[in-house]
Protein backbone atom coordinates (compact mmCIF):
# COMPACT_ATOMS: atom_id res chain seq x y z
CA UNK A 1 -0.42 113.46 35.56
CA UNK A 2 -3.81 113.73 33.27
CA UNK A 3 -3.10 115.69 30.59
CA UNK A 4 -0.91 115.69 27.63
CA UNK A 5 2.90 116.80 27.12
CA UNK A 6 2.78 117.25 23.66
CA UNK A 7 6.13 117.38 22.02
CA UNK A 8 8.81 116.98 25.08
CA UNK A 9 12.66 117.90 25.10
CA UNK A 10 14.70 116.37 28.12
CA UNK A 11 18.54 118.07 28.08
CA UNK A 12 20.67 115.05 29.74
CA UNK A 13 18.28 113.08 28.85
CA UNK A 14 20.54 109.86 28.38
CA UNK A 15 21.33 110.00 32.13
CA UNK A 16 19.13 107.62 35.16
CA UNK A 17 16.91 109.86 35.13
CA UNK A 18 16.60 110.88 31.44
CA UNK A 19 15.70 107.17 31.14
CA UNK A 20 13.25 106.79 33.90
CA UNK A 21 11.65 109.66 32.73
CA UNK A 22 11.26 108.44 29.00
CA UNK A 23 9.81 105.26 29.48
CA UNK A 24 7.05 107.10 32.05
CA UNK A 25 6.00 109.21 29.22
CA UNK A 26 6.36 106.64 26.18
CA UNK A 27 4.53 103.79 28.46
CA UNK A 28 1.46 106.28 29.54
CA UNK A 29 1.55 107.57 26.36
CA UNK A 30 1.65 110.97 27.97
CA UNK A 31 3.68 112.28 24.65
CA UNK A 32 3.66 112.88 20.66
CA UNK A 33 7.42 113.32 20.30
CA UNK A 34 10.26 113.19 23.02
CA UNK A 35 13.38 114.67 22.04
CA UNK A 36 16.52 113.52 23.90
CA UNK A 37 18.96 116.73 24.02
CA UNK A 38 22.56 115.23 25.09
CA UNK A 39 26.27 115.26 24.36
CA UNK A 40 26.74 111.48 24.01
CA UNK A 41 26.27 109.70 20.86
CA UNK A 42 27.06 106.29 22.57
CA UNK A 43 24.63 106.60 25.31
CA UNK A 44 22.22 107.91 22.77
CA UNK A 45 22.31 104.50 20.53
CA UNK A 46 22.48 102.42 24.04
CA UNK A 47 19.16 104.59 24.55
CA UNK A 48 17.86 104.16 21.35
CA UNK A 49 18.04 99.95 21.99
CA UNK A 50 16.51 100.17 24.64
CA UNK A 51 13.08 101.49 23.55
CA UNK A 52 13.22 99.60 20.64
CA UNK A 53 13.77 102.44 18.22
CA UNK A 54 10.35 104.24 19.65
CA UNK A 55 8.93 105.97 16.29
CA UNK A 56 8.26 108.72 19.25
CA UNK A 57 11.83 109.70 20.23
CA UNK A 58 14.60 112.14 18.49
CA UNK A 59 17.78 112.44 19.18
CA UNK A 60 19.48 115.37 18.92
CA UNK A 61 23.24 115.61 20.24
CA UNK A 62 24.06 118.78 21.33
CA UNK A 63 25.51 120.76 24.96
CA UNK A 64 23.39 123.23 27.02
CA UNK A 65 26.64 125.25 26.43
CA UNK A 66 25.83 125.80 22.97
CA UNK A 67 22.81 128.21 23.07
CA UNK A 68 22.65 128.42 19.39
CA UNK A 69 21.75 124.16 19.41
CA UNK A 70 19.53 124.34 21.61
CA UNK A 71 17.49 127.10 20.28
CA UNK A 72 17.34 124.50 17.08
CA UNK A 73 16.28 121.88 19.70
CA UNK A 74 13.52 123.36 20.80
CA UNK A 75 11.70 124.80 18.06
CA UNK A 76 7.91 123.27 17.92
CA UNK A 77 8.56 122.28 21.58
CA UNK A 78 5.60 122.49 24.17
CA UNK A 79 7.58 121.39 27.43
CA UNK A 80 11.10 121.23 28.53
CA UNK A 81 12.72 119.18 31.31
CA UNK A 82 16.27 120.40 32.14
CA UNK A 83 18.34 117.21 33.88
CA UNK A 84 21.87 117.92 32.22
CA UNK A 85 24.15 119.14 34.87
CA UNK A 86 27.78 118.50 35.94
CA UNK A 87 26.47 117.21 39.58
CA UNK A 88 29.70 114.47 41.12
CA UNK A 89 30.91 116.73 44.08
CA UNK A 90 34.57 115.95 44.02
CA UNK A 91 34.49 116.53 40.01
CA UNK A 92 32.60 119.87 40.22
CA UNK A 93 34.93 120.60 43.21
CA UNK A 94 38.24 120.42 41.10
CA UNK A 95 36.80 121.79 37.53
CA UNK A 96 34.91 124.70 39.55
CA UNK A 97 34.95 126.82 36.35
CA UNK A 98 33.34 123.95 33.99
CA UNK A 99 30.84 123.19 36.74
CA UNK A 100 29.44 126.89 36.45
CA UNK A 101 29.49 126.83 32.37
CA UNK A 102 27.39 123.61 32.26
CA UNK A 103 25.03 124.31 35.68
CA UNK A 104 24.95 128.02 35.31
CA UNK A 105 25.89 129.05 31.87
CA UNK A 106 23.85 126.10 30.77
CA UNK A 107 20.65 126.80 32.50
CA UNK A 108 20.52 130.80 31.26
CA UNK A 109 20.92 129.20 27.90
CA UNK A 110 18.07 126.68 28.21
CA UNK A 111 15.79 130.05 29.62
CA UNK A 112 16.64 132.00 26.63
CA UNK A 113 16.01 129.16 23.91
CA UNK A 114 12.62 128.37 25.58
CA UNK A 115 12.04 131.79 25.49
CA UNK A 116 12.90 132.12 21.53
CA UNK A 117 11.33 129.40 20.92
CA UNK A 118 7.64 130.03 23.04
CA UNK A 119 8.12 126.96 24.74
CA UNK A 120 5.20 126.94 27.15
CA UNK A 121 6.84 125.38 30.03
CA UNK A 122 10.01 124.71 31.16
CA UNK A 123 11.03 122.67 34.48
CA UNK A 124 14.64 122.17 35.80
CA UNK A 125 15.90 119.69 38.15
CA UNK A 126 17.46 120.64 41.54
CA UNK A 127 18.83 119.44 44.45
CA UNK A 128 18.73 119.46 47.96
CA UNK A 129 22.87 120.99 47.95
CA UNK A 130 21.45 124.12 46.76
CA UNK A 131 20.22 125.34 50.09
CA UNK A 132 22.94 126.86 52.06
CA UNK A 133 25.78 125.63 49.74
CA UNK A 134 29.08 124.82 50.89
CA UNK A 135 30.49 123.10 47.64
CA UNK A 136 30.38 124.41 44.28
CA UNK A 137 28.39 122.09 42.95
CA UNK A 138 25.52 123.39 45.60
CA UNK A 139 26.34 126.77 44.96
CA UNK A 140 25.90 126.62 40.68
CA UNK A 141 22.55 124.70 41.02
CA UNK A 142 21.58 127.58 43.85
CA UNK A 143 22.21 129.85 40.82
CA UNK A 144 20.22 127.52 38.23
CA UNK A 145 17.07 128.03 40.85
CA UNK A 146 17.51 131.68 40.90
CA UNK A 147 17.75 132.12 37.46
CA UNK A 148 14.89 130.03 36.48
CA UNK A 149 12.58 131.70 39.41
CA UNK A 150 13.10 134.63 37.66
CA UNK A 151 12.79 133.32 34.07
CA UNK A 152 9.34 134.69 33.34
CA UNK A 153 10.76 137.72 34.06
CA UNK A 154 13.01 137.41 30.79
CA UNK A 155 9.75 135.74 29.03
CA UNK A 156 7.66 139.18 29.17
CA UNK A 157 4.42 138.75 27.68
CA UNK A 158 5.47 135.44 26.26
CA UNK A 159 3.75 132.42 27.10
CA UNK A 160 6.74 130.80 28.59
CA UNK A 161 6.96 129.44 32.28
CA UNK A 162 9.66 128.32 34.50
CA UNK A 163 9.65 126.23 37.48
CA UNK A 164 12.22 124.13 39.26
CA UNK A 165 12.02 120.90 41.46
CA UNK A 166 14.28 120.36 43.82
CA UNK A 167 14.91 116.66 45.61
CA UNK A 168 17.83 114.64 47.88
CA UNK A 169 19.49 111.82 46.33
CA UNK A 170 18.01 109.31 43.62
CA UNK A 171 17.84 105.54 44.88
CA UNK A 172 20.80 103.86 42.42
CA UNK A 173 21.57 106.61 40.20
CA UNK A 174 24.74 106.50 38.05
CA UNK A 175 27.61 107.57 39.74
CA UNK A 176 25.61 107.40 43.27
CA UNK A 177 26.61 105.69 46.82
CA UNK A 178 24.36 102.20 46.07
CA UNK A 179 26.07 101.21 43.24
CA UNK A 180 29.56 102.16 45.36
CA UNK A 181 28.79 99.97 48.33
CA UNK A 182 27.51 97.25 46.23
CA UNK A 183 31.03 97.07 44.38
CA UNK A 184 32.92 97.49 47.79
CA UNK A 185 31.15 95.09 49.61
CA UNK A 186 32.56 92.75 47.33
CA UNK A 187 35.82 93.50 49.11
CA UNK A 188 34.59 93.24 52.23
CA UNK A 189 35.47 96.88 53.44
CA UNK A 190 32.96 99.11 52.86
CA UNK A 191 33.75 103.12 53.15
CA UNK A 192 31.75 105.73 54.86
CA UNK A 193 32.74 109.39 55.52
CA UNK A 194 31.45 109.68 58.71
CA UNK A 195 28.85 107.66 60.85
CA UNK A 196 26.48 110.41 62.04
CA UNK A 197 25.81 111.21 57.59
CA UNK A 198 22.09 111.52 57.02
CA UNK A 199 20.62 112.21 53.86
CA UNK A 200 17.41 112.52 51.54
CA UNK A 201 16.32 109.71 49.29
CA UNK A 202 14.01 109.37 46.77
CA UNK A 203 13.76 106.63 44.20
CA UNK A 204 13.95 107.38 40.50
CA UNK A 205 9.69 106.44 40.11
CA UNK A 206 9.06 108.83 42.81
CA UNK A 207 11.14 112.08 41.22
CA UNK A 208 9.87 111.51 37.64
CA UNK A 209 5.78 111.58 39.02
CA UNK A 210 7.07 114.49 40.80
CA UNK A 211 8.44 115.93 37.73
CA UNK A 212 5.70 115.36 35.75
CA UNK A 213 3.16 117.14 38.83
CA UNK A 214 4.99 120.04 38.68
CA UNK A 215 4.79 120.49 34.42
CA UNK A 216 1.22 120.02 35.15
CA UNK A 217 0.62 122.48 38.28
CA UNK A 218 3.42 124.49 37.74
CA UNK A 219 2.19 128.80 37.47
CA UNK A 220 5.31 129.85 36.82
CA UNK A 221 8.63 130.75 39.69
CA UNK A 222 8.20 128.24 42.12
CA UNK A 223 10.24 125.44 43.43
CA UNK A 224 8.42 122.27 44.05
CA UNK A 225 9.93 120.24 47.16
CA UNK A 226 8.76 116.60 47.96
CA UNK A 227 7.96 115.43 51.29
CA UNK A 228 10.50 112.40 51.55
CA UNK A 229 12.17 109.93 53.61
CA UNK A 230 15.34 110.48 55.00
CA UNK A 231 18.19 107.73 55.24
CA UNK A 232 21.47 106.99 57.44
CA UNK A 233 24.13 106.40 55.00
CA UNK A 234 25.24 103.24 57.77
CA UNK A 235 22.21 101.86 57.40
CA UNK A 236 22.33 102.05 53.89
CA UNK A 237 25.92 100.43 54.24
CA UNK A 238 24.47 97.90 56.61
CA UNK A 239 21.44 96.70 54.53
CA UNK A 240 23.88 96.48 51.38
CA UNK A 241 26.70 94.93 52.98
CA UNK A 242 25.65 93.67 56.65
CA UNK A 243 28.75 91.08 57.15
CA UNK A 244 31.01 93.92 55.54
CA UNK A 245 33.65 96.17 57.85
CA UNK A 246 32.75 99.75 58.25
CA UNK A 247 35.93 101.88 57.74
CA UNK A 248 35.90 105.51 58.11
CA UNK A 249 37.42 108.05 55.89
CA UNK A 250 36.20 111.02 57.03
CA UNK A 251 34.09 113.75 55.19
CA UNK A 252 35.43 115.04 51.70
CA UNK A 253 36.16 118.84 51.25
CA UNK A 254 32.29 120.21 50.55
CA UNK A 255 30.86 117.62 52.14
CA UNK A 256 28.15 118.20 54.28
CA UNK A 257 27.08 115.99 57.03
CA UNK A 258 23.59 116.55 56.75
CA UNK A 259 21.26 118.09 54.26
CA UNK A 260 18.72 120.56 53.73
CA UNK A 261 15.55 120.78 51.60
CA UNK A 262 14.25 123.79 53.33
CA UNK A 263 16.05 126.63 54.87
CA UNK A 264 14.80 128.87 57.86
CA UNK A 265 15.57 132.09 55.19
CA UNK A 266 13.16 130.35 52.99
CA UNK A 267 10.33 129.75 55.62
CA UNK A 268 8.34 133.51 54.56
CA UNK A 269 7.81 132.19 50.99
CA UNK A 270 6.70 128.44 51.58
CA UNK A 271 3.73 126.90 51.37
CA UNK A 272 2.92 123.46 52.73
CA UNK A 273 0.52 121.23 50.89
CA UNK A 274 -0.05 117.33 51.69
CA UNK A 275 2.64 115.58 49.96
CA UNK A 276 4.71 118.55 49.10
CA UNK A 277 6.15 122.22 50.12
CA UNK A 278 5.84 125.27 47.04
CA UNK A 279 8.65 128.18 47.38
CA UNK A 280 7.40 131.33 46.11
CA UNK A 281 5.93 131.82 42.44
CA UNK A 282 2.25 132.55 42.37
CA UNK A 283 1.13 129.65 44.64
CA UNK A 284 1.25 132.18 47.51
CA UNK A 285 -2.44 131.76 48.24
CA UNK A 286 -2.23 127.77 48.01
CA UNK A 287 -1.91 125.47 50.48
CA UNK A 288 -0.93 126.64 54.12
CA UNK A 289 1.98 129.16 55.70
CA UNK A 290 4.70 127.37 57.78
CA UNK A 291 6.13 128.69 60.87
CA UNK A 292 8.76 131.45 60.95
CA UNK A 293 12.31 129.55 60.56
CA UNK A 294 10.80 126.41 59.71
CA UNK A 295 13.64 124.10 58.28
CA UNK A 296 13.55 120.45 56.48
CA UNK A 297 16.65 118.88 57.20
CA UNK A 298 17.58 115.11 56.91
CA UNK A 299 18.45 114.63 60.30
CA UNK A 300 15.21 116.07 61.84
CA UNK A 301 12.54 114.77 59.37
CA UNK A 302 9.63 112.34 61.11
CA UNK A 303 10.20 109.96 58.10
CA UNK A 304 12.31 107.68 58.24
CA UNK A 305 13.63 104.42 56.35
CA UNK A 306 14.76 102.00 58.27
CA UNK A 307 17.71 98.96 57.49
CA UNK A 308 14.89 96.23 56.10
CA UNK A 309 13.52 99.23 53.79
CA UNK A 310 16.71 100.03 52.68
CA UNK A 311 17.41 96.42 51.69
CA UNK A 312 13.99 95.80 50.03
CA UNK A 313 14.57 99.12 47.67
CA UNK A 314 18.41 98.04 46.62
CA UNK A 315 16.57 94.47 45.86
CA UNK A 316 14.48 96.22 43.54
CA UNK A 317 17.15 98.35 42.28
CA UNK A 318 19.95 94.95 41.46
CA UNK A 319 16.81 93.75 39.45
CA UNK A 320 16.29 96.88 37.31
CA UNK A 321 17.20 98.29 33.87
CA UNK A 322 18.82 101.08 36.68
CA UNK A 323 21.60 98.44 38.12
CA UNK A 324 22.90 98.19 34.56
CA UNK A 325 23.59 101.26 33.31
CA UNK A 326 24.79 102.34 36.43
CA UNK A 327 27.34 99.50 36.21
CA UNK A 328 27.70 100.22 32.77
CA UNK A 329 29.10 102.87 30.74
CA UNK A 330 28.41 105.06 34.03
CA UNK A 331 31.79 107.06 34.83
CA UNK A 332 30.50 106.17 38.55
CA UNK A 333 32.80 107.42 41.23
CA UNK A 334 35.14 105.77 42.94
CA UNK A 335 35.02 108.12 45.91
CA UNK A 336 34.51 107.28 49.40
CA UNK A 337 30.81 108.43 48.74
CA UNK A 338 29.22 110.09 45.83
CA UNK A 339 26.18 112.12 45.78
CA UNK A 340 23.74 113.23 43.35
C-alpha cells in the first residue's frame, strides 16, 4: 500500500489479526492515529505492552453490539477495518442467537456508524465459510457480506464506501488447528476429523497486505478474494507432529470437508485479476470474466503446500509474537479441529 490511512479504527482489534495488522501500519508508518475498538480491557493493556505505549494508538473498549459506542468511536475516522466477530464453529454452533447479534447485528451497526460518522471507507473481514454455508457461523458472515455489499446503498450521497475481503484460514491464529496439534502432539495422539479435509491457508502477513490493497483499491461493494494455497489438514498434522498417531474423530456437526472461496452462483459477477478474484461492486470492467460455473474450492486449486512447507511456516510461527498469544490468554479450542 502507498498512500496514507489517516486516522484508522480496527473493531476486534486485540485479536491475531488486530495485532498483525497494527504493527503493519505503526512500522510503515502508514497511520496518524489507530484506534483499537474491543471488549477486552486485559487484552487491551497486554496490547498496549506490546507496542510500547505507541503515542499513535487509542483504546477504546466498547462491543459492535452497542451502536451508540461505536458511533463515538468513529467520529474523525477516515478508515475502518471490521475483524470482531464470534467465528469458533462449535461456539457459534451452540450460541446460534449470540453468533447473529455480534456477526450480523454487529456488522449493520458498524455500516450505520461509518455512515454517521462520513467515514470514507470501511472494509470487513470474511471468510471462506460464507459461500454455501452449512454452519451458522458461515451463514451470519454470508449475511455480514451482503449487508456490507449493499452498504453504499444506506450511505446515499455520502462519501462512505464498503468493501469486504474474504480469505480461508490464518496460519496460527488464536483458537486455530496449529496451535491444537502443537499441544496434542505433546501427547502423542494427534486428532483429525477426517483424512480426505482440505482447506485454505493464508498466513497472518499475507491477509493484512491484502487488507490493506483492498482499503486502497477498494470502489465501493466488492469482495476481494486472494489467490492462495490450499493445505491437507494430515499434512499439516504430519509436518507438526510426524512421529505422532493419527486418530480419527470424525467431522463435527457444520463441518465441511472441503471449502469454498468461489461459488459457481457467483461465477457472472467475478472478475479475475493476477493475484486476486473481485465479486461485483464497480470493478465490473476490471480485470477479466471467468467461465460460467467457475468454482475455487480447496480441493481443486493448482496450489498447493506441501509437508516441508507446512513445517517451515509453523517454524516461523513457534518463533513469533503469534505462538504466544495464541498460547496465551487465547480461549483456543479444545476441539478436535478449530477453524477460523
Amino acid at each position: 500500500m502507498s498512500s496514507r490511512l489517516g486516522h484508522v479504527l480496527i473493531t476486534g482489534g486485540t485479536g491475531s489479526f488486530g495485532r498483525a495488522f497494527v504493527a503493519s501500519v505503526l512500522e510503515r508508518g502508514l497511520a496518524d492515529v489507530v484506534r483499537i475498538y474491543s471488549r477486552d480491557e486485559w487484552k487491551q493493556g497486554e496490547m498496549a505492552a506490546q507496542f510500547q505505549h505507541d503515542a499513535r494508538l487509542r483504546f477504546l473498549l466498547g462491543d459492535v453490539r452497542d451502536r451508540e459506542r461505536l458511533a463515538r468511536a468513529m467520529d474523525g475516522v477516515d478508515v475502518v477495518v471490521h475483524a470482531a466477530a464470534l467465528k469458533q464453529v462449535p461456539s457459534c454452533e451452540y450460541n446460534p442467537a449470540e453468533a447473529v447479534r455480534t456477526n450480523v447485528d454487529g456488522a449493520q451497526n458498524v455500516i450505520d456508524a461509518a455512515i454517521t460518522a462520513g467515514v470514507a471507507r470501511t472494509v470487513a473481514l470474511s471468510t471462506d465459510k460464507a459461500v454455501n454455508p452449512i454452519n451458522i457461523y458461515g451463514a451470519t458472515k454470508l449475511c455480514a457480506e451482503k449487508l456490507f455489499a449493499q452498504g453504499g446503498v444506506y450511505a446515499g450521497n455520502r462519501p462512505s464506501r464498503f468493501a469486504c475481503v474474504r480469505y480461508g484460514n490464518v496460519v496460527g491464529t488464536r483458537g486455530s488447528v496449529i496451535p491444537l496439534f502443537v499441544e496434542q502432539a505433546k501427547s502423542g495422539v494427534v486428532t483429525i476429523t477426517d483424512p480426505k479435509m482440505t482447506r485454505f491457508w493464508i498466513s497472518l502477513e499475507q491477509a493484512v497486505e491484502f487488507v490493506l490493497d483492498a482499503i486502497e483499491n477498494m470502489q465501493g461493494g466488492e469482495i476481494f478474494v486472494p489467490k492462495i494455497p490450499s493445505m491437507r489438514i494430515v499434512d499439516l498434522a504430519r509436518a507438526i507432529a510426524p512421529d505422532a498417531v493419527l486418530k480419527c474423530v470424525g467431522r463435527r456437526p457444520g463441518e465441511k470437508l472441503h471449502e469454498l472461496l468461489l461459488s459457481a452462483e457467483e461465477s457472472p459477477l467475478v472478475r479475475e485479476h493476477r493475484h486476486h478474484y473481485v465479486i461485483g461492486g464497480k470493478h465490473r470492467n476490471a480485470g477479466r470474466a471467468v467461465a460460467e460455473g467457475f468454482t475455487y474450492a480447496s480441493h481443486t486449486n493448482d496450489q498447493w503446500i506441501g509437508v516441508d512447507h507446512i513445517r517451515a511456516l509453523v517454524d516461523r510461527w513457534r518463533g513469533s509474537d503469534h505462538a504466544r498469544v495464541a498460547a496465551t490468554g487465547s480461549g483456543a479450542s479444545t476441539a478436535p479441529i478449530a477453524t477460523s
